[in-house]
Protein backbone atom coordinates (compact mmCIF):
# COMPACT_ATOMS: atom_id res chain seq x y z
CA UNK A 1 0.00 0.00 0.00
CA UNK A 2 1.21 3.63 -0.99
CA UNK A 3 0.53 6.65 1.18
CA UNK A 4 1.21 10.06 0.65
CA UNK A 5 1.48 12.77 3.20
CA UNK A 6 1.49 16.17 2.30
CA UNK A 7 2.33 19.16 4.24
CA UNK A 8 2.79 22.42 4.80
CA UNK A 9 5.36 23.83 6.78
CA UNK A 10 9.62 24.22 7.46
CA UNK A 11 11.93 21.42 7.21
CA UNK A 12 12.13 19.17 10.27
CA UNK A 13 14.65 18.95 12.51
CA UNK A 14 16.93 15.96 14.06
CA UNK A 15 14.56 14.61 16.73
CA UNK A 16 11.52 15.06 14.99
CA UNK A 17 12.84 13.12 11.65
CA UNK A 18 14.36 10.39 13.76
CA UNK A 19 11.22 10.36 16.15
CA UNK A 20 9.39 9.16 12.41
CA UNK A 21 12.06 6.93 11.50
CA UNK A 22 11.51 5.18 14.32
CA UNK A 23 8.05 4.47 14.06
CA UNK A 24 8.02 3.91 9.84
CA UNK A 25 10.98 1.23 10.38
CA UNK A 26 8.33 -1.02 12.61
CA UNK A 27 5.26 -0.52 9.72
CA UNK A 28 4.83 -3.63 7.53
CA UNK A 29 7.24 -3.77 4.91
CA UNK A 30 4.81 -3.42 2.41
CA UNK A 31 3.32 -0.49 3.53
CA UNK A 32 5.34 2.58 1.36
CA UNK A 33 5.37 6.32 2.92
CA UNK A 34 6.03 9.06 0.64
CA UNK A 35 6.71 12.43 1.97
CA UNK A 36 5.41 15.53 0.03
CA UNK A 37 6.98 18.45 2.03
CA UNK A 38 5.75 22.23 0.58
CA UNK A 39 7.28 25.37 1.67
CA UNK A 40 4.36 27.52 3.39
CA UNK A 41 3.85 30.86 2.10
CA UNK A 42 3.46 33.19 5.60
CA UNK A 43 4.41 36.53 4.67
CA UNK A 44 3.80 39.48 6.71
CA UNK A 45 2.34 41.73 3.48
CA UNK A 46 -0.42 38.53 2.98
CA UNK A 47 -3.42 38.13 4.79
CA UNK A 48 -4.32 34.79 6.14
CA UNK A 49 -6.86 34.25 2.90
CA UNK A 50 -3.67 35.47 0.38
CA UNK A 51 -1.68 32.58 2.23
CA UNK A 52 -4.07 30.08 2.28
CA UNK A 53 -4.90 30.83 -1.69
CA UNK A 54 -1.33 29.80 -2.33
CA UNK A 55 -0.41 27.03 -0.18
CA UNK A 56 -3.76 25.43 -1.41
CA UNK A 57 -2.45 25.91 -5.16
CA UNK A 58 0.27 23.55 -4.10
CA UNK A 59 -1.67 21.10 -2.39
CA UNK A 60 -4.06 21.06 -5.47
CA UNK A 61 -1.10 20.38 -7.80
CA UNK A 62 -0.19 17.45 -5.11
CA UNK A 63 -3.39 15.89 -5.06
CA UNK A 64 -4.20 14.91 -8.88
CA UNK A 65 -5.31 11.53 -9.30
CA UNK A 66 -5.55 10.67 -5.35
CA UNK A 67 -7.82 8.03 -4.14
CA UNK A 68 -8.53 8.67 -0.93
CA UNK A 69 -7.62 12.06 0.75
CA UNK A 70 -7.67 12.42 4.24
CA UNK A 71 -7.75 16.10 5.71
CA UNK A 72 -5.94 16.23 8.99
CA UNK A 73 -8.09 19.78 10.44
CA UNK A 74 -9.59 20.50 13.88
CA UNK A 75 -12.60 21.01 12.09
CA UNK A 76 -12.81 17.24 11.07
CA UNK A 77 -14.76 14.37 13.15
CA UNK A 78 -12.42 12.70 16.11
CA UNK A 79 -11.35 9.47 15.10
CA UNK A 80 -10.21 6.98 18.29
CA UNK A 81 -7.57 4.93 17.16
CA UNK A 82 -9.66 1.59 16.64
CA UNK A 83 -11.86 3.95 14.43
CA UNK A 84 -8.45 5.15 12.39
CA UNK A 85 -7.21 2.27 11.99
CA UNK A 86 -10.66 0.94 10.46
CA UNK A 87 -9.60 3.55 7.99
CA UNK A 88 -6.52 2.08 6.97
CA UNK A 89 -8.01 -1.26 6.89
CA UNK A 90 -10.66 0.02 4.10
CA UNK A 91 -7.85 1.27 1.97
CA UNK A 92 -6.48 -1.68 2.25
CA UNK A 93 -9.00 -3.82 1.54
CA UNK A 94 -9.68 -1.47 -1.86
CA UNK A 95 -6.53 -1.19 -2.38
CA UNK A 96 -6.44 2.56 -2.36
CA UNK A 97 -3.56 4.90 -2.48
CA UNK A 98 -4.25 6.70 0.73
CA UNK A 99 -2.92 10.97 1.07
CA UNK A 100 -3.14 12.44 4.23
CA UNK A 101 -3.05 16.58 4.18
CA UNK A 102 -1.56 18.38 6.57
CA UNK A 103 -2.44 22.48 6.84
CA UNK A 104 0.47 25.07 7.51
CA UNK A 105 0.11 27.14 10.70
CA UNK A 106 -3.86 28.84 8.89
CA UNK A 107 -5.18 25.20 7.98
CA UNK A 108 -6.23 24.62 4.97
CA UNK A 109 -8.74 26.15 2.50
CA UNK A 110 -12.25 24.98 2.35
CA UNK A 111 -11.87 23.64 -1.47
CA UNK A 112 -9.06 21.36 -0.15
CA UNK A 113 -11.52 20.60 2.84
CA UNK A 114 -13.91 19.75 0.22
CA UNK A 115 -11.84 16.79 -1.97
CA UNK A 116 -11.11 15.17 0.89
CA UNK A 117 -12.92 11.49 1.45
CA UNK A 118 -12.46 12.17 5.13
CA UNK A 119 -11.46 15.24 7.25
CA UNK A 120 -10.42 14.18 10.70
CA UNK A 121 -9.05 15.71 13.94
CA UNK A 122 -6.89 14.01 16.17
CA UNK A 123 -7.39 16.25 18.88
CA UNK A 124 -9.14 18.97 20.52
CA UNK A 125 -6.04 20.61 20.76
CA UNK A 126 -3.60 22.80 18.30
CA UNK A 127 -0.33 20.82 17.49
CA UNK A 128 2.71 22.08 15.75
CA UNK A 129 2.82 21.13 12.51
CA UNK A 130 6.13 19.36 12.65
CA UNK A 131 5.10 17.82 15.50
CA UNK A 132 1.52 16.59 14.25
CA UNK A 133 3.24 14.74 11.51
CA UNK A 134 4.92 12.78 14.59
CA UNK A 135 1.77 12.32 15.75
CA UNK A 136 0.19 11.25 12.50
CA UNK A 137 2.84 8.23 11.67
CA UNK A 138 2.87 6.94 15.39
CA UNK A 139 -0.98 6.68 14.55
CA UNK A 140 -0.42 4.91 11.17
CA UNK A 141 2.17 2.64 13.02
CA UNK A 142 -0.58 1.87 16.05
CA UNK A 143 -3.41 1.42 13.31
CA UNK A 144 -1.03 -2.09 12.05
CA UNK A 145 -0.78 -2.94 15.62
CA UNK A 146 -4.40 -2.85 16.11
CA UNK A 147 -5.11 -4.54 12.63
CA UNK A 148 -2.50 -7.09 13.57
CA UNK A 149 -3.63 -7.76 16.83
CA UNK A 150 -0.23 -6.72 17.95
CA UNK A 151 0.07 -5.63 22.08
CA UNK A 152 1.45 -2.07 21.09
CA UNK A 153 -2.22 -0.76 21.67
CA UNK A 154 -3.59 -2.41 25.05
């Protein structure tokens, strides 16, 4: 299975890419992580709508012939882990090419809101970006646990 995750932000740093190494190294072998990583367009001159315009121009250009997009937003339904991981199984089980979106420090714009199959929201709570996509692959990694009846998630 292919997934995609796009997002906005800076480059990561040390801990955070090794903190996602760690977890991608114990996914099944099978299961194939590409990273889309797009510079975010913050600029003091733009308003929040002017920034969001242009970082979803990117996504857009990202997203072309996607299965199933998942919207990571705070906006989005909250998924327990059992209930993401029935996610992944349904790819999976179609045999979908799965993208997960990730918004720069505004979100994202309601037309990329719109395409996706599912928006979801891990949380309640704001993340960092760089740190949600920690986050998001520890969940991906738990998801196989759960599917595999694995004792990660008790």
């Amino acid at each position: 299975m292919k997934c995609n995750i796009i997002s906005v932000g800076h480059k990561l740093s040390k801990w955070e890419l090794e903190g996602i190494d760690y977890y991608l190294k114990q996914t099944p072998g099978n299961f194939m992580v590409n990273f889309i990583d797009l510079k975010g367009k913050q600029h003091p001159k733009m308003s929040k709508d002017e920034i969001l315009k242009l970082e979803e121009e990117l996504i857009l250009k990202k997203l072309v012939n996607k299965e199933k997009i998942v919207v990571c937003d705070n906006s989005g339904v909250n998924l327990s882990s059992i209930e993401f991981s029935n996610q992944i199984q349904d790819s999976l089980d179609l045999n979908q090419e799965l993208t997960f979106v990730i918004g720069g420090s505004f979100g994202l714009s309601k037309k990329i809101i719109k395409k996706a199959s599912l928006v979801f929201s891990a949380s309640h709570l704001t993340f960092p970006h760089r740190l949600f996509k920690l986050i998001l692959i520890e969940q991906i990694y738990r998801a196989f646990s759960i599917l595999n009846n694995q004792p990660y998630h008790k």
